[in-house]
Protein backbone atom coordinates (compact mmCIF):
# COMPACT_ATOMS: atom_id res chain seq x y z
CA UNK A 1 0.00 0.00 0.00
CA UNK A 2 0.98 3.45 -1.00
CA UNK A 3 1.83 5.97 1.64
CA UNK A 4 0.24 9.44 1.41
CA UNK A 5 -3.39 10.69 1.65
CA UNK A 6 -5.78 7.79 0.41
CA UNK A 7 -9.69 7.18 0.32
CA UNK A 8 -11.32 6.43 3.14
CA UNK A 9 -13.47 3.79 1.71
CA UNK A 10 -11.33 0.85 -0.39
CA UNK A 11 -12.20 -0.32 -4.32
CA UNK A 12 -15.40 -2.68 -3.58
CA UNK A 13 -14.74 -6.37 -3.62
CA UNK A 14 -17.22 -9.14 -4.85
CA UNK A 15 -18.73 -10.90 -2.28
CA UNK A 16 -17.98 -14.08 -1.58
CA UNK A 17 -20.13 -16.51 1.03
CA UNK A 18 -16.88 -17.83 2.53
CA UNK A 19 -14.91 -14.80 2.76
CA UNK A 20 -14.43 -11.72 4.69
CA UNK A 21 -12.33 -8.71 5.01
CA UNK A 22 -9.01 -8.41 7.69
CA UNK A 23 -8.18 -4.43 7.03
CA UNK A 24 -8.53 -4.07 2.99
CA UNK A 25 -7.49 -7.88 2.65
CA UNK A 26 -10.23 -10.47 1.82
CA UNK A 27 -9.74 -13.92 3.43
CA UNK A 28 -11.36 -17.02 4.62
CA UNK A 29 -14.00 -16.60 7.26
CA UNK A 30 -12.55 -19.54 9.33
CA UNK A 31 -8.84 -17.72 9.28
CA UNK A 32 -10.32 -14.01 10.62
CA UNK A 33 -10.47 -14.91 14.10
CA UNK A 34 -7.25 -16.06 14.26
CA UNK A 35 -5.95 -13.02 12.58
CA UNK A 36 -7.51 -10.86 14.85
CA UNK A 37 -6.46 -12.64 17.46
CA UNK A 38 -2.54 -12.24 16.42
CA UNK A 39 -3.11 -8.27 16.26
CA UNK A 40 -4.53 -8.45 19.74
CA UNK A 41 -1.79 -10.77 20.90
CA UNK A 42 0.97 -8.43 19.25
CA UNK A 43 -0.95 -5.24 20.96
CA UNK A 44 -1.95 -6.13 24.18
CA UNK A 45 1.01 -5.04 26.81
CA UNK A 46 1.18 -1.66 24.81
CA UNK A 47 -2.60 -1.36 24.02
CA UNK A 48 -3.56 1.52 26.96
CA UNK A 49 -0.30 3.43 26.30
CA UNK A 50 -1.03 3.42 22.44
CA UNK A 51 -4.49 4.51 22.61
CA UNK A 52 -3.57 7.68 25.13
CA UNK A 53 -1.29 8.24 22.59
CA UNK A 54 -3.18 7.97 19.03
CA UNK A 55 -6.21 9.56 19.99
CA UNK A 56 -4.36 12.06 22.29
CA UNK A 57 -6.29 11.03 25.31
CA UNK A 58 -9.77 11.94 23.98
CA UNK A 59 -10.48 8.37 24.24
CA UNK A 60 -11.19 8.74 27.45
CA UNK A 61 -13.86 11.75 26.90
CA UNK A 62 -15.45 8.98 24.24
CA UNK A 63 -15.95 5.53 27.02
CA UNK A 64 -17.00 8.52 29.80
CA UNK A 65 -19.40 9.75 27.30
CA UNK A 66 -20.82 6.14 26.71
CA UNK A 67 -20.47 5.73 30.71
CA UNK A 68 -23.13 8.18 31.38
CA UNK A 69 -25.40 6.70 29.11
CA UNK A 70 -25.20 2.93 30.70
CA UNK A 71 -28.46 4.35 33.15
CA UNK A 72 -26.82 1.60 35.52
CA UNK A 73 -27.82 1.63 38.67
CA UNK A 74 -26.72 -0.09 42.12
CA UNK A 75 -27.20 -3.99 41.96
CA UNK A 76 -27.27 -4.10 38.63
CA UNK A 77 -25.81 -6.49 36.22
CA UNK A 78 -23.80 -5.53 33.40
CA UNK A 79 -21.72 -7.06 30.39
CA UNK A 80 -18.85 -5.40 28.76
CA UNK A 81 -17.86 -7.51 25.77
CA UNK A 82 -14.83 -7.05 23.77
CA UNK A 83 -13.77 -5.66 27.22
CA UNK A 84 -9.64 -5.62 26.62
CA UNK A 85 -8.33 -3.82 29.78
CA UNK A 86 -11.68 -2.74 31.32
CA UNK A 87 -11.48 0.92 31.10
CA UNK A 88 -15.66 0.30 30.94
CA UNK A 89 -15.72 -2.19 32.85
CA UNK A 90 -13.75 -0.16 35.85
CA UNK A 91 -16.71 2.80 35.58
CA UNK A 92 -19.24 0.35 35.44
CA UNK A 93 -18.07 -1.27 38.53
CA UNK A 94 -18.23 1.25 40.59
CA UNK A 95 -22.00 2.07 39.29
CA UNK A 96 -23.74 -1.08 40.32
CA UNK A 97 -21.51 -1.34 43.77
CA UNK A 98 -20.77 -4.56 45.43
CA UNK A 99 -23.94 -5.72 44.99
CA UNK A 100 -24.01 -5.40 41.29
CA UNK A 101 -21.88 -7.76 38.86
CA UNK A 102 -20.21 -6.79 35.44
CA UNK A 103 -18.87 -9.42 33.44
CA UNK A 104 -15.99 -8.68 30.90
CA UNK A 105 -15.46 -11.04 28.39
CA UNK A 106 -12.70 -11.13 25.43
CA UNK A 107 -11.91 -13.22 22.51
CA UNK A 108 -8.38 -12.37 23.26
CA UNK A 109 -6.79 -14.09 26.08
CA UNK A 110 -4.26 -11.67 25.99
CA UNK A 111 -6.12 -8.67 26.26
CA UNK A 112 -8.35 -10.09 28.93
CA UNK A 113 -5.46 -10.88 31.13
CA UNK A 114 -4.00 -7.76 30.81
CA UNK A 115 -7.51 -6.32 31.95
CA UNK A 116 -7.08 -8.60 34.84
CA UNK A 117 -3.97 -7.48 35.92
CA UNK A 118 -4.93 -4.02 35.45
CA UNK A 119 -8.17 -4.20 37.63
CA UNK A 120 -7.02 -6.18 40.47
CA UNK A 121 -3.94 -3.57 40.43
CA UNK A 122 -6.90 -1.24 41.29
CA UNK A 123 -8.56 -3.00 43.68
CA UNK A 124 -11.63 -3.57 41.43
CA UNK A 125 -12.20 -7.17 40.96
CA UNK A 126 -14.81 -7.99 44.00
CA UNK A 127 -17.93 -7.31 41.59
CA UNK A 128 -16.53 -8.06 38.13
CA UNK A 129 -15.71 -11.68 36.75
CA UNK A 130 -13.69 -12.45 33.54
CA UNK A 131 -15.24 -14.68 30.80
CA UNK A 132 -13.17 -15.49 27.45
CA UNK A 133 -15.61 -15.62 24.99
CA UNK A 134 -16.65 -14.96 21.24
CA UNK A 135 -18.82 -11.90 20.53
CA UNK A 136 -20.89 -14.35 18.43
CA UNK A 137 -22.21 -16.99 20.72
CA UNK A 138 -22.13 -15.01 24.34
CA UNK A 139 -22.35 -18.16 27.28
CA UNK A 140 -24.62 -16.31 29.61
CA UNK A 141 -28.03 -17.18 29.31
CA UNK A 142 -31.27 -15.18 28.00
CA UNK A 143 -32.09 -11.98 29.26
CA UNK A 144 -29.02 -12.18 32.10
CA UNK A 145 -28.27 -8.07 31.72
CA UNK A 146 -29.29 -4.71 32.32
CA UNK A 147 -26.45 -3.28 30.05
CA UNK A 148 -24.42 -4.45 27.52
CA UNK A 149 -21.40 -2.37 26.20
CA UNK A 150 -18.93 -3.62 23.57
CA UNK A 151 -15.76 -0.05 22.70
CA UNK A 152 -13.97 -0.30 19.94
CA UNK A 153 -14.83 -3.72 19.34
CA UNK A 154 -17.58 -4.73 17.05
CA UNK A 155 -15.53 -3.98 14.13
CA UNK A 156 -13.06 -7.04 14.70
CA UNK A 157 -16.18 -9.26 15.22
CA UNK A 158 -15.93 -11.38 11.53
CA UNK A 159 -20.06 -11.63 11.57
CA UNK A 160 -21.26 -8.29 13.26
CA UNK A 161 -24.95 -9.44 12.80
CA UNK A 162 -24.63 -12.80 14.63
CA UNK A 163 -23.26 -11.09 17.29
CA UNK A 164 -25.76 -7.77 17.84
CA UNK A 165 -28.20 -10.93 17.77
CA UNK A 166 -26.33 -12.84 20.92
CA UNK A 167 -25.85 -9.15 22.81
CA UNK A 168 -29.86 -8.81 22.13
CA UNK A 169 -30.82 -12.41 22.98
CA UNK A 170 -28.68 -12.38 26.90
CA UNK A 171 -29.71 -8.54 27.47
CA UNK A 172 -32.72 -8.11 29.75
CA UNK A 173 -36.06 -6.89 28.55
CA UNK A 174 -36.08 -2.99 29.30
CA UNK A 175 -32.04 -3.09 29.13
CA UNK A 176 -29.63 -1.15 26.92
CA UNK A 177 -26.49 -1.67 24.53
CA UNK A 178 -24.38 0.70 23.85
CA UNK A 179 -21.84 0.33 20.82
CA UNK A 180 -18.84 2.76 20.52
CA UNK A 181 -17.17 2.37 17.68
CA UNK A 182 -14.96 4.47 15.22
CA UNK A 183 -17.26 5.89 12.05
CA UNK A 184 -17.03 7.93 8.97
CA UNK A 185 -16.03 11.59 9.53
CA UNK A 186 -19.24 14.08 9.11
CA UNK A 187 -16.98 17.04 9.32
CA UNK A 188 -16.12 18.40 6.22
CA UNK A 189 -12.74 18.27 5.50
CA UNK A 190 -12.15 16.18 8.20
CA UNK A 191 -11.54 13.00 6.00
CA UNK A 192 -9.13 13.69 4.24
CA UNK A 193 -6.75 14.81 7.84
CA UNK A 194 -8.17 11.67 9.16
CA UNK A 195 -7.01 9.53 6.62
CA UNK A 196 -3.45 10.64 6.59
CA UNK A 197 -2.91 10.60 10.07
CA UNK A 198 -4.33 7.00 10.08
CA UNK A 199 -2.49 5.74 7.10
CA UNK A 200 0.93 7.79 8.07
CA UNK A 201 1.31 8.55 11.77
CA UNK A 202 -0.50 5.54 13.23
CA UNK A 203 1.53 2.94 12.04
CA UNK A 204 4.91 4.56 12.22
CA UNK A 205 3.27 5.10 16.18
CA UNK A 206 2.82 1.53 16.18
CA UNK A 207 6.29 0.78 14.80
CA UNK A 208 8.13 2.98 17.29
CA UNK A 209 6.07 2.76 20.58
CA UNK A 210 4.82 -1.46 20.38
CA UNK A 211 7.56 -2.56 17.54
CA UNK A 212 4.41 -3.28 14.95
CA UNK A 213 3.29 -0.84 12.49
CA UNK A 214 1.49 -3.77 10.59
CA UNK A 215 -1.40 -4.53 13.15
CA UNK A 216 -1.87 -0.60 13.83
CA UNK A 217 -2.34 -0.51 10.05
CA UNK A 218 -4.51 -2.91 10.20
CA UNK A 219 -6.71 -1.09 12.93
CA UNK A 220 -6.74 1.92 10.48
CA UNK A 221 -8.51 -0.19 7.67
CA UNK A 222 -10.37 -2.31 9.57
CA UNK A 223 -12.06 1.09 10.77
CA UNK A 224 -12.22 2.30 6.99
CA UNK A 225 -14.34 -0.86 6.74
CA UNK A 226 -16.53 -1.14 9.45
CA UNK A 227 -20.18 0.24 8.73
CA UNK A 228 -21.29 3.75 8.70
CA UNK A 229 -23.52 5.40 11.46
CA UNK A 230 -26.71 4.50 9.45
CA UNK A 231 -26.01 1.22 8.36
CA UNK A 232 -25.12 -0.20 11.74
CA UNK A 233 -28.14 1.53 12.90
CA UNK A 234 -30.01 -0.47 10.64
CA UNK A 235 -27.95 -3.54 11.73
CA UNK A 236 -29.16 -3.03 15.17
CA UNK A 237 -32.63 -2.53 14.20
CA UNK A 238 -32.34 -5.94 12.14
CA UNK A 239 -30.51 -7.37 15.26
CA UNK A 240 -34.03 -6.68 17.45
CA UNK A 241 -33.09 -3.86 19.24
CA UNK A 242 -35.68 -1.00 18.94
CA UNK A 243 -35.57 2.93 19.92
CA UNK A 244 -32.42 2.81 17.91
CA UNK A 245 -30.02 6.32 17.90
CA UNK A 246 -26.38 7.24 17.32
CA UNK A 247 -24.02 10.20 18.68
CA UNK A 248 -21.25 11.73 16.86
CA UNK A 249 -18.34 12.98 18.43
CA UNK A 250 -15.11 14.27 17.17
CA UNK A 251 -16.65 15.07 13.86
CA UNK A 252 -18.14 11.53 13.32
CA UNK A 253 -14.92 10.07 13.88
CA UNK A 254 -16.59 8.23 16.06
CA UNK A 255 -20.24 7.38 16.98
CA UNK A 256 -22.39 5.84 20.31
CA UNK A 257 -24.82 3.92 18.66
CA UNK A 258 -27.99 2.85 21.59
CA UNK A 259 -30.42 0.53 21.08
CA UNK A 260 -32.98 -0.95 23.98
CA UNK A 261 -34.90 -4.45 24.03
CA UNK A 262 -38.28 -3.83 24.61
């Protein structure tokens, strides 16, 4: 790939039933996971210090954003999936109290250990329990939460409708998700600064701060293909999740998309 300014969205590829796309790539459906999985693995011990640094700390303005949204209350139960180091998961805690529970499960055995570490380090692990598991097929059974987040995750899920259809099937009736994810700029003029700092500073940040400018170039196209703020809308709508809105910040660089189950 070219260095240098380039479009956001990537020369359309026929669709194939037994592929998907890793970044710009197209590969086997049964190979994603595990490719993910590497990025994560490469990522993990440098993942908080990286994302201070690429997004300049707003990051942190984005989960506290989502936070306040949760409507958790004491003695509540919630799930953060695709939970990496917890930074949701910590806020949470401390919303439903001891007598509350929030579960944070990852894919990534890495990442969830390192969320582990960095909770216990705390002193916040009395009310929160850690669950490896795929996005997909969640192991809790129906209707088991009050909130469901998933940061900055969704768009490394290889089938994002199966799994807005397992976060709608274990959430409670009258319970919320919340999806924070990256999203197309709104701003204009935005996309094309966006798209050169992606493409040009993030992965020589990667290559100089966690040795690996290939998986933070990776995380720069897989946003380039994740859906836009309508169409995931729409997936959550398809997904059974009704009352359906989304929130740009930073210029649409990225969005809270809420849905309830009714």
């Amino acid at each position: 790939m070219k260095s240098g300014c380039i479009s956001a969205y990537p020369p359309t590829v026929q669709n194939m039933s037994d592929k998907t796309h890793f970044g710009y790539k197209q590969v086997e459906v049964e190979k994603k996971e595990g490719l993910v999985a590497d990025v994560f693995d490469s990522v993990a011990s440098k993942y908080d210090l990286m994302n201070d640094v690429m997004s300049f700390g707003i990051h942190r303005i984005w989960k506290r954003i989502a936070i306040r949204h949760t409507g958790l209350k004491k003695g509540q139960r919630a799930l953060d999936v695709a939970g990496g180091t917890g930074d949701l998961t910590i806020e949470m805690s401390k919303l439903v109290g001891p007598d509350g529970e929030v579960v944070i499960s990852d894919i990534n055995a890495a990442m969830l250990e390192q969320g582990r570490r960095r909770l216990i380090d705390k002193g916040i692990a009395g009310n929160v329990k850690f669950v490896e598991a795929n996005a997909e097929d969640l192991p809790f059974e129906d209707n088991s939460f009050d909130c469901i987040t998933i940061a900055f995750g969704l768009r490394n899920v290889t089938n994002q409708d199966r799994a807005l259809a397992s976060m709608h099937r274990v959430l409670k009736p009258g319970g919320r998700l919340l999806v924070l994810e990256f999203s197309k700029p709104v701003m204009p003029g935005l996309e094309k600064v966006y798209d050169f700092y992606s493409f040009n500073i993030m992965p020589l940040m990667g290559k100089i701060i966690a040795r690996d400018e290939d998986s933070y170039r990776y995380l720069a196209e897989s946003i380039r293909m994740h859906p836009d703020q309508a169409t995931l809308k729409q997936m959550m709508q398809d997904a059974g999740f009704e009352r359906c809105t989304y929130h740009n910040m930073t210029g649409g660089i990225v969005a809270l998309h809420k849905g309830f189950k009714l």
